[in-house]
PDB file of N, CA and C in Angstrom:
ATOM      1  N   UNK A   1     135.414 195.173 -24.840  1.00  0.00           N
ATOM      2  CA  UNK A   1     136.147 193.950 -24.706  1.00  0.00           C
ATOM      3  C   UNK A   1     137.579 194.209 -25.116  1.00  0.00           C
ATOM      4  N   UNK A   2     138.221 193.944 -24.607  1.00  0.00           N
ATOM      5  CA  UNK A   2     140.022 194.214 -24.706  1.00  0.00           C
ATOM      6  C   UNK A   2     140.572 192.844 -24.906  1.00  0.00           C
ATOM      7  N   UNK A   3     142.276 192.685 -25.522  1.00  0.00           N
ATOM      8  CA  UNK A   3     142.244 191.325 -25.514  1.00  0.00           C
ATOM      9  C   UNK A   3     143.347 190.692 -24.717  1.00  0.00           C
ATOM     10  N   UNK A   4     143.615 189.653 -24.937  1.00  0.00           N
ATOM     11  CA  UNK A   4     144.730 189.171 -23.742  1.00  0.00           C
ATOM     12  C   UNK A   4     146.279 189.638 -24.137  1.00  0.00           C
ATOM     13  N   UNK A   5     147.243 189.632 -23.689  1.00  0.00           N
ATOM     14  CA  UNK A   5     148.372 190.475 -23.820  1.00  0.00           C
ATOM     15  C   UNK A   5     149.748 189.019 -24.102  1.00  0.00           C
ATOM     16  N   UNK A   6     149.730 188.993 -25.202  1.00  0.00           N
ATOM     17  CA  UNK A   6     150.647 187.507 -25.633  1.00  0.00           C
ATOM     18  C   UNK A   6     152.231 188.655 -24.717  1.00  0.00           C
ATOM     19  N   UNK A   7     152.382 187.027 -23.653  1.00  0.00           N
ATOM     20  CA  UNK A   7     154.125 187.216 -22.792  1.00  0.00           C
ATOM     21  C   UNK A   7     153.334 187.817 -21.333  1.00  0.00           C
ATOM     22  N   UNK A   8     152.075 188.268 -21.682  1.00  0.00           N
ATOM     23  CA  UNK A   8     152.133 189.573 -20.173  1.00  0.00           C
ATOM     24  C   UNK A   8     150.946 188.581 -19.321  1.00  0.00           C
ATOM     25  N   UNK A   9     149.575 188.414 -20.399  1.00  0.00           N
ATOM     26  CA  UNK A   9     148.059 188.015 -19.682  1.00  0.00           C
ATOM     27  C   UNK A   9     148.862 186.333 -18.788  1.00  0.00           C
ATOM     28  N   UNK A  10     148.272 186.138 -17.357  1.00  0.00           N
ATOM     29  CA  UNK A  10     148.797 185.141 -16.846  1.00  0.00           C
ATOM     30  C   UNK A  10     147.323 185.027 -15.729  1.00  0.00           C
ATOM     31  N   UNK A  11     146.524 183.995 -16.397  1.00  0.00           N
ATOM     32  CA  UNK A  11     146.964 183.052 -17.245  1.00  0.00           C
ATOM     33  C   UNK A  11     146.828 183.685 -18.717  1.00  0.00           C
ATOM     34  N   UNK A  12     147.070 183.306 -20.158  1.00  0.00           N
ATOM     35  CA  UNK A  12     147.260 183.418 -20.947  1.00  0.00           C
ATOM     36  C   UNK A  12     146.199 184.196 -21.804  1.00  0.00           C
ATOM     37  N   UNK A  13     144.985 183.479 -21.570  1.00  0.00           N
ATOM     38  CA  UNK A  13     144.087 184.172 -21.874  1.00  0.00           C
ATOM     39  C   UNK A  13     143.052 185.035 -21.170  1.00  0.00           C
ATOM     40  N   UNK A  14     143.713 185.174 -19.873  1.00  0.00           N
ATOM     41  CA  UNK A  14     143.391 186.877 -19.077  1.00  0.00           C
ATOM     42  C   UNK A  14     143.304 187.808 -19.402  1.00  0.00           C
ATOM     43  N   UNK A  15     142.211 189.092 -20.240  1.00  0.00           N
ATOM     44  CA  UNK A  15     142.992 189.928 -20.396  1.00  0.00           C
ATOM     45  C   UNK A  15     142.976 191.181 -19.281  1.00  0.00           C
ATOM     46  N   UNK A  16     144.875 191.720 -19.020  1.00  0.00           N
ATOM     47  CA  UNK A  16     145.112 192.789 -18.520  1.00  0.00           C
ATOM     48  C   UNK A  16     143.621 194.213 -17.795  1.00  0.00           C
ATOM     49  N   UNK A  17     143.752 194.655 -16.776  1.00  0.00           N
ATOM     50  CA  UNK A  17     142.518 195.546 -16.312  1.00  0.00           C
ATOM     51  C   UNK A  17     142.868 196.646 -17.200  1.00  0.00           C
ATOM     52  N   UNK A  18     144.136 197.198 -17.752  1.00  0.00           N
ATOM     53  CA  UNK A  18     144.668 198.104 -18.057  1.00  0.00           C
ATOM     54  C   UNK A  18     144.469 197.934 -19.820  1.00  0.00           C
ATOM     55  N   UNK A  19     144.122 196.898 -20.200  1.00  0.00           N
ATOM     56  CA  UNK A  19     143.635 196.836 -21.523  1.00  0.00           C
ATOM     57  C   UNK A  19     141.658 196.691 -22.221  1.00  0.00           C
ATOM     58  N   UNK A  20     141.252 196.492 -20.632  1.00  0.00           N
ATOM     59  CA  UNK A  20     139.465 196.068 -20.796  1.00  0.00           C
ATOM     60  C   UNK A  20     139.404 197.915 -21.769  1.00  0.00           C
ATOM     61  N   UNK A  21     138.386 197.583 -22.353  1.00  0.00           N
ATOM     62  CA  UNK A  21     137.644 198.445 -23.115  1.00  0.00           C
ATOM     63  C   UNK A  21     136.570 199.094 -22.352  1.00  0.00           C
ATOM     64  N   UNK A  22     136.966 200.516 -22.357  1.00  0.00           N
ATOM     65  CA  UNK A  22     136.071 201.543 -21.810  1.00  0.00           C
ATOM     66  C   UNK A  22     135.922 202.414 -22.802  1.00  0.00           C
ATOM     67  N   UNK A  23     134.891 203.442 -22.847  1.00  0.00           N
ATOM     68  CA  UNK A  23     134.690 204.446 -23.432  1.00  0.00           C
ATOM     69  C   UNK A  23     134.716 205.561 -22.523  1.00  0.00           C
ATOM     70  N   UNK A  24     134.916 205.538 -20.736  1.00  0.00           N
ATOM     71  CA  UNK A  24     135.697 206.835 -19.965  1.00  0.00           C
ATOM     72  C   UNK A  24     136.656 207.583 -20.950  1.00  0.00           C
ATOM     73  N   UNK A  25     137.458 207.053 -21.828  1.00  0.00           N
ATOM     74  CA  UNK A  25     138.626 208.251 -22.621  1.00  0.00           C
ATOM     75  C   UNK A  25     137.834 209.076 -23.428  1.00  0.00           C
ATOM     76  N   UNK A  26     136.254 208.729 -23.746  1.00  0.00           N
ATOM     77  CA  UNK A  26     136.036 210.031 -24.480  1.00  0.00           C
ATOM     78  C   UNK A  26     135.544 211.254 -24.309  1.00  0.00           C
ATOM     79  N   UNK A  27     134.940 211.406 -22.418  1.00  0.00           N
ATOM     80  CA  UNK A  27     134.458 212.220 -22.305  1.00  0.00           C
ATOM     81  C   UNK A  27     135.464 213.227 -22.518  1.00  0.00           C
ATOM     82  N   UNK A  28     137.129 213.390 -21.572  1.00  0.00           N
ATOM     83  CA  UNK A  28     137.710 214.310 -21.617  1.00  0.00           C
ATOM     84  C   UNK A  28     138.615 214.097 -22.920  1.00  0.00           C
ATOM     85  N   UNK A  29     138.255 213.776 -23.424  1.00  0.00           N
ATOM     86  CA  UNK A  29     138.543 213.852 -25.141  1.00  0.00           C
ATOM     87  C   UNK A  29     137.910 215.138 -25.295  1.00  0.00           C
ATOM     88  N   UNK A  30     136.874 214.858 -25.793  1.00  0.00           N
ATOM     89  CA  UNK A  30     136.093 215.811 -26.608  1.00  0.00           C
ATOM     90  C   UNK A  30     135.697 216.969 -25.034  1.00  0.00           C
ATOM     91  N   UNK A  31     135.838 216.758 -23.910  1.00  0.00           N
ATOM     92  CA  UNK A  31     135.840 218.199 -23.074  1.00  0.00           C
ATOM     93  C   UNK A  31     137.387 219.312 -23.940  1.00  0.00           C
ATOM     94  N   UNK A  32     137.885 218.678 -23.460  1.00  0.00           N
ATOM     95  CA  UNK A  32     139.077 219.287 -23.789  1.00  0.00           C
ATOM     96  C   UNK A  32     139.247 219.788 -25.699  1.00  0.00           C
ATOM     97  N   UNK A  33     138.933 219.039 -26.572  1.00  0.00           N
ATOM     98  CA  UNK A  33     138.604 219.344 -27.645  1.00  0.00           C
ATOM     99  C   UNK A  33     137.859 220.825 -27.836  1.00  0.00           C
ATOM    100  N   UNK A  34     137.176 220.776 -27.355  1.00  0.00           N
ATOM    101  CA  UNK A  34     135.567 221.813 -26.679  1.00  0.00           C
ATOM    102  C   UNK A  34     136.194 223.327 -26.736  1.00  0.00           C
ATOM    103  N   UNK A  35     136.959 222.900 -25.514  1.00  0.00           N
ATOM    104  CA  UNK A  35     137.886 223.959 -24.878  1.00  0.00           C
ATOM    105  C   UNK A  35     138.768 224.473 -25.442  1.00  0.00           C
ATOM    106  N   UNK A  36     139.344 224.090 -26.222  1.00  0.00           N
ATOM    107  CA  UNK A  36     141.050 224.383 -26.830  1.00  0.00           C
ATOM    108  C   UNK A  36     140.884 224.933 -28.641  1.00  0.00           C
ATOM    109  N   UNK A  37     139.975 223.673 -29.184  1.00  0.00           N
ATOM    110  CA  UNK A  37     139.962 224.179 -30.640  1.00  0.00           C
ATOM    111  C   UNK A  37     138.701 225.188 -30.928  1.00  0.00           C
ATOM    112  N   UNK A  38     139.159 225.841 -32.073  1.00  0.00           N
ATOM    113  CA  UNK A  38     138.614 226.886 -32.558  1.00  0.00           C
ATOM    114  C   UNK A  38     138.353 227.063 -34.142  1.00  0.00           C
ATOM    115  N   UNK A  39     137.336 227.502 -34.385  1.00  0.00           N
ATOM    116  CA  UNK A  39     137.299 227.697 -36.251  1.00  0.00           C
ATOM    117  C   UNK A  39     136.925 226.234 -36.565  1.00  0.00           C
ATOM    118  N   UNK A  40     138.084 226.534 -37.928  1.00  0.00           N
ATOM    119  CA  UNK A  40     138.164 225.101 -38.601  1.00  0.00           C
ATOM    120  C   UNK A  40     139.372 224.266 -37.902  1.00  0.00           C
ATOM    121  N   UNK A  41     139.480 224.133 -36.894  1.00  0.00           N
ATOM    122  CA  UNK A  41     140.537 223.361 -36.412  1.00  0.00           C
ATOM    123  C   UNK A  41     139.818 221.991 -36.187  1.00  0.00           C
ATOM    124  N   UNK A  42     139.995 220.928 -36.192  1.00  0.00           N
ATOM    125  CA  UNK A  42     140.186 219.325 -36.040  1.00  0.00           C
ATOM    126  C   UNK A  42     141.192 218.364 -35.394  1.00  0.00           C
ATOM    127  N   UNK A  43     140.414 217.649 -35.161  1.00  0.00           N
ATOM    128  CA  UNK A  43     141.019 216.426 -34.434  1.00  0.00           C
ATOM    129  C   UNK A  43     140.894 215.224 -35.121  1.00  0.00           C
ATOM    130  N   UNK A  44     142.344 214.758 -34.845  1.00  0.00           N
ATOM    131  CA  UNK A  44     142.312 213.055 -35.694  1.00  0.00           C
ATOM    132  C   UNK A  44     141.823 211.900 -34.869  1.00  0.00           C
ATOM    133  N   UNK A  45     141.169 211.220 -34.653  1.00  0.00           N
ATOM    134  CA  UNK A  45     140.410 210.531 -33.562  1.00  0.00           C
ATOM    135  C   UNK A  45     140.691 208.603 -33.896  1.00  0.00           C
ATOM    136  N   UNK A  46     142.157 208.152 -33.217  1.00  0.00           N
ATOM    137  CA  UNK A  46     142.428 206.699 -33.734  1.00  0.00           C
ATOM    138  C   UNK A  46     141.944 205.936 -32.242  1.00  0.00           C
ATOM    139  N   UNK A  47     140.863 205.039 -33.248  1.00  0.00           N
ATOM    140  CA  UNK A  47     140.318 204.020 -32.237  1.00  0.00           C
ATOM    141  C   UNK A  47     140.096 203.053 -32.724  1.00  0.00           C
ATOM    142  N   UNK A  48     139.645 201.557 -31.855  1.00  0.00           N
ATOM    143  CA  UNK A  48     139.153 200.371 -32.217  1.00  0.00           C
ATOM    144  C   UNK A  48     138.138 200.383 -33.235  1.00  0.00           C
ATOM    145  N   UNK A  49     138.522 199.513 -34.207  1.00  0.00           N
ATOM    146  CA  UNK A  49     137.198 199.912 -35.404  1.00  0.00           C
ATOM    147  C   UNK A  49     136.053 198.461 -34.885  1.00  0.00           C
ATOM    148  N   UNK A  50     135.166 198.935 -34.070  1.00  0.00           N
ATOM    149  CA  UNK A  50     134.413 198.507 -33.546  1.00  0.00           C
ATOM    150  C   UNK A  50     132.669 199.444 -33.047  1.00  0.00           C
ATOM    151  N   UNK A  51     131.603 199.157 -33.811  1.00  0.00           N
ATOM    152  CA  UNK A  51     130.484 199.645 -34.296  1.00  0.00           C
ATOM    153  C   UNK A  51     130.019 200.230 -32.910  1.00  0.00           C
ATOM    154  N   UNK A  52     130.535 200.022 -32.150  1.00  0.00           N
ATOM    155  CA  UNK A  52     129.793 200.513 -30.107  1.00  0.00           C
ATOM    156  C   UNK A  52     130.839 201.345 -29.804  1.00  0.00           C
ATOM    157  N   UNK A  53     132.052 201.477 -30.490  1.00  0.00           N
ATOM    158  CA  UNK A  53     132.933 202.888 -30.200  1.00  0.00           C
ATOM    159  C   UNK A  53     132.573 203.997 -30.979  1.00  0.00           C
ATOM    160  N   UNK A  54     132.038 203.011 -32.463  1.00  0.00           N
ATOM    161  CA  UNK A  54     131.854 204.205 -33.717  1.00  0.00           C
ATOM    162  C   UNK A  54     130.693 204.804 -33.571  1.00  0.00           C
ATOM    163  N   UNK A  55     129.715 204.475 -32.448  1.00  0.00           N
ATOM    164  CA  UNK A  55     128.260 204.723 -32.032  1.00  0.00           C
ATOM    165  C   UNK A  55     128.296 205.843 -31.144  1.00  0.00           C
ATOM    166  N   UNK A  56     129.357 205.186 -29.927  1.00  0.00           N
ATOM    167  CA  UNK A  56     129.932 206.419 -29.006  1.00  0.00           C
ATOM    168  C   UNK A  56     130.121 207.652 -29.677  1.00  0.00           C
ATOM    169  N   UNK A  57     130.980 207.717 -30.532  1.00  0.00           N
ATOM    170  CA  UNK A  57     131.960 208.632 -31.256  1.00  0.00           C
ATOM    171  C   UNK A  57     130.968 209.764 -31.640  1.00  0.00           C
ATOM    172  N   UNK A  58     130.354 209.381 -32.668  1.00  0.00           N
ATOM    173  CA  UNK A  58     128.940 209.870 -33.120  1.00  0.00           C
ATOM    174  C   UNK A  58     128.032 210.629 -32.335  1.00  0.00           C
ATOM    175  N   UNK A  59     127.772 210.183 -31.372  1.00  0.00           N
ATOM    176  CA  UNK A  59     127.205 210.459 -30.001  1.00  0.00           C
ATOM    177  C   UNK A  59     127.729 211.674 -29.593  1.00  0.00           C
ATOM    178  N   UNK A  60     128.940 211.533 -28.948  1.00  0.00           N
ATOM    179  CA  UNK A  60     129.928 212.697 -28.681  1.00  0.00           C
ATOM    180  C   UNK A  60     129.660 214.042 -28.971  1.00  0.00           C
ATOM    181  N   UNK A  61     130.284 213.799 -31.089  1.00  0.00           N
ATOM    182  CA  UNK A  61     130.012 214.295 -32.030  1.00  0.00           C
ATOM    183  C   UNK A  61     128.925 215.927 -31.979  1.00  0.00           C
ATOM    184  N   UNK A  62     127.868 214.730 -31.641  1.00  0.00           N
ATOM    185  CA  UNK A  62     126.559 215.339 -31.858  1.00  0.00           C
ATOM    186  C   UNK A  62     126.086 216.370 -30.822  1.00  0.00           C
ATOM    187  N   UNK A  63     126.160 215.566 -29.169  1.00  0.00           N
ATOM    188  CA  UNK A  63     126.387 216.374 -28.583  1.00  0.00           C
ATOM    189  C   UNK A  63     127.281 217.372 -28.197  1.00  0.00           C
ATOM    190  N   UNK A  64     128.309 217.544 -28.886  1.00  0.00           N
ATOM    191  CA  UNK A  64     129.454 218.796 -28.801  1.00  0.00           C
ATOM    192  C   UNK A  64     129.067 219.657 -30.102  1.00  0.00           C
ATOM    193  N   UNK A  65     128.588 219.446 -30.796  1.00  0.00           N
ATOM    194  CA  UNK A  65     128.457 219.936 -32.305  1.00  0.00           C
ATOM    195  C   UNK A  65     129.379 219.599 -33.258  1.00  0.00           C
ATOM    196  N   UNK A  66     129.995 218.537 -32.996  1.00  0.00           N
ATOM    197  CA  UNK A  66     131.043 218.423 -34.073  1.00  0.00           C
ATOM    198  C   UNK A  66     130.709 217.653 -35.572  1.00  0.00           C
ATOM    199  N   UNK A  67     131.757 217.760 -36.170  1.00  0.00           N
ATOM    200  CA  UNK A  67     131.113 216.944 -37.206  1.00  0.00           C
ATOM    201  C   UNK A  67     132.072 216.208 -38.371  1.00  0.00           C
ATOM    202  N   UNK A  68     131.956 215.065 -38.576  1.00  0.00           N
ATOM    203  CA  UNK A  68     133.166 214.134 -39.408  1.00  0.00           C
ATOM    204  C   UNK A  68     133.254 214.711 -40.587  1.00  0.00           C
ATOM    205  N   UNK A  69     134.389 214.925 -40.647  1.00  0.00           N
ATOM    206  CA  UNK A  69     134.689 215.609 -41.776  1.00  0.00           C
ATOM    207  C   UNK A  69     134.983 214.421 -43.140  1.00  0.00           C
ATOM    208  N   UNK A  70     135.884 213.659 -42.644  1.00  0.00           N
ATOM    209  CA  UNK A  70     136.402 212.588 -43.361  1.00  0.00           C
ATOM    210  C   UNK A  70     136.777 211.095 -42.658  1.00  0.00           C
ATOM    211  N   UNK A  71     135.697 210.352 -43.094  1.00  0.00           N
ATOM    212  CA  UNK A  71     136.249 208.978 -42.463  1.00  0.00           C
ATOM    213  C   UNK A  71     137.001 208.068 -43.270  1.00  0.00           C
ATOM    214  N   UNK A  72     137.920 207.223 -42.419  1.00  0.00           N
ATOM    215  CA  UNK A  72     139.133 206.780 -43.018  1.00  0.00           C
ATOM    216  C   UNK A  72     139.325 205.218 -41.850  1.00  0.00           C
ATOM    217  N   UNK A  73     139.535 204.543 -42.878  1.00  0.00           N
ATOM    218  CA  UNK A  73     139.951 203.137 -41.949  1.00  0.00           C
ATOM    219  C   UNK A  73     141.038 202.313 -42.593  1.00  0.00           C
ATOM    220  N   UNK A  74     141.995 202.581 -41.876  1.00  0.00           N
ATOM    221  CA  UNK A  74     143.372 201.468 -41.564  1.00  0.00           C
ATOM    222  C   UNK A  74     143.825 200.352 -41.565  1.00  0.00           C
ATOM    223  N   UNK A  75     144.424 199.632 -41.802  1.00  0.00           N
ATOM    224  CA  UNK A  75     144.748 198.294 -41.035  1.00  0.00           C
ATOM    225  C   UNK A  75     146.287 198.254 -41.260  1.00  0.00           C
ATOM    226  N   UNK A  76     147.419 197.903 -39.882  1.00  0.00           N
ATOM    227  CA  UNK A  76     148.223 197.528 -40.293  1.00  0.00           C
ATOM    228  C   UNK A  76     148.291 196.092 -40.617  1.00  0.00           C
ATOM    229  N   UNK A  77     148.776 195.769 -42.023  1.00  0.00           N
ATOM    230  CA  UNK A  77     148.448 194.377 -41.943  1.00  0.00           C
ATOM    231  C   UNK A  77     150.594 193.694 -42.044  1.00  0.00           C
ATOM    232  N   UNK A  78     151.039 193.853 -41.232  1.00  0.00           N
ATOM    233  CA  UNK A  78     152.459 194.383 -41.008  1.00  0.00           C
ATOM    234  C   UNK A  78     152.567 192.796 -39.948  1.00  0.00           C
ATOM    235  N   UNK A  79     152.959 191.404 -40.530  1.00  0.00           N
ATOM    236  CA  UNK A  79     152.858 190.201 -39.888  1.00  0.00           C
ATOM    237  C   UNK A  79     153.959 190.194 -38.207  1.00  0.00           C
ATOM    238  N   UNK A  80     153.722 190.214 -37.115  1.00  0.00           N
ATOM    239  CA  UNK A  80     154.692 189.979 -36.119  1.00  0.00           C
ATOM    240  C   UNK A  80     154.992 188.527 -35.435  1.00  0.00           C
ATOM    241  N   UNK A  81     156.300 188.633 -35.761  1.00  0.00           N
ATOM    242  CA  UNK A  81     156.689 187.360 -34.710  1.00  0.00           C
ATOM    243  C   UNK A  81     155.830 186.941 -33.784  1.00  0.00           C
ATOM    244  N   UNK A  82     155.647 185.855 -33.269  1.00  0.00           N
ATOM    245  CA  UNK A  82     154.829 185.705 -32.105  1.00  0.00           C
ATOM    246  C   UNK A  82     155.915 185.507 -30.720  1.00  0.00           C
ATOM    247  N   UNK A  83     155.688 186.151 -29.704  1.00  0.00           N
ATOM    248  CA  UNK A  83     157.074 186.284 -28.344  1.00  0.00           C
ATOM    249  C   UNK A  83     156.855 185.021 -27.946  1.00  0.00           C
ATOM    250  N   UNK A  84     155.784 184.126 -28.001  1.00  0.00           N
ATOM    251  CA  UNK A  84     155.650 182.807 -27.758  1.00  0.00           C
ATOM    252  C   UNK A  84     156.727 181.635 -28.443  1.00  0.00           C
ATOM    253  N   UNK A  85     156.249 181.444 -29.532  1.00  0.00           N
ATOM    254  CA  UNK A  85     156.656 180.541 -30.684  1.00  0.00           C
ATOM    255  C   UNK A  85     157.489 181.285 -31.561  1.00  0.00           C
ATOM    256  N   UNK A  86     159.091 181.576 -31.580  1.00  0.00           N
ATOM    257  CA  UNK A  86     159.808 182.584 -32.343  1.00  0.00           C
ATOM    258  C   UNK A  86     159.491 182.331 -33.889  1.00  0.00           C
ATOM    259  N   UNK A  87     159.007 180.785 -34.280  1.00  0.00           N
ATOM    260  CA  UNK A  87     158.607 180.336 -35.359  1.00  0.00           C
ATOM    261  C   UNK A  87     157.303 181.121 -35.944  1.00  0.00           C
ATOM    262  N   UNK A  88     156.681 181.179 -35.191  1.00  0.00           N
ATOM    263  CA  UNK A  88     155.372 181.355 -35.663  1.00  0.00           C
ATOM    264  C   UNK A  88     155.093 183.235 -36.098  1.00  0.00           C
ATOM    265  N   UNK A  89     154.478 183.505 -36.806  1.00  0.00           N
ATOM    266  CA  UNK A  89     153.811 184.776 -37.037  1.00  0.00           C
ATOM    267  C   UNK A  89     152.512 184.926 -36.515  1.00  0.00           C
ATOM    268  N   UNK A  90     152.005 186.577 -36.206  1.00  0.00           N
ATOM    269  CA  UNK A  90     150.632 186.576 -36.093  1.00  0.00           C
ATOM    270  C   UNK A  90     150.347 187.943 -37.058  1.00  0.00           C
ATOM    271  N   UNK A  91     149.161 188.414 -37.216  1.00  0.00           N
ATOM    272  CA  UNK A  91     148.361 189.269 -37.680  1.00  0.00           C
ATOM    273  C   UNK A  91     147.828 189.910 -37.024  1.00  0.00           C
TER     274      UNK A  91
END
């Protein structure tokens, strides 16, 4: 699920084809991962923190042989104008 694009989604709460949520980006993720790294080399892997990507991921993982070294979760919590309402903030 992807979400609507505040100024762009029309109608408003459309969201964009170019924002729907796929998991196609991980096969040639981790092909290419496969291919290129070696040893102890790693990859930093930033995605939606959402339990059906973190399932994917895992998945991947397992079938490539890889393995999490260190998990780590983010948030910018960094308030933005809204392009709508110059008044208003969002999160």
């Amino acid at each position: 699920m992807g979400l609507p694009v505040p100024g762009i989604s029309n109608p408003p709460t459309s969201i964009p084809s170019w924002n729907q949520e796929t998991h196609e980006w991980l096969q040639p993720i981790f092909d290419s991962t496969d291919n290129h790294l070696h040893d102890d080399d790693a990859i930093i892997l930033f995605h939606p923190f959402r339990m059906t990507t973190k399932a994917m991921i895992l998945g991947y993982c397992e079938c490539f042989d890889f393995e999490v070294m260190k998990e780590w979760w983010g948030m910018n919590r960094l308030h933005l104008t809204s392009p709508i309402n110059k008044s208003v903030t969002i999160s």
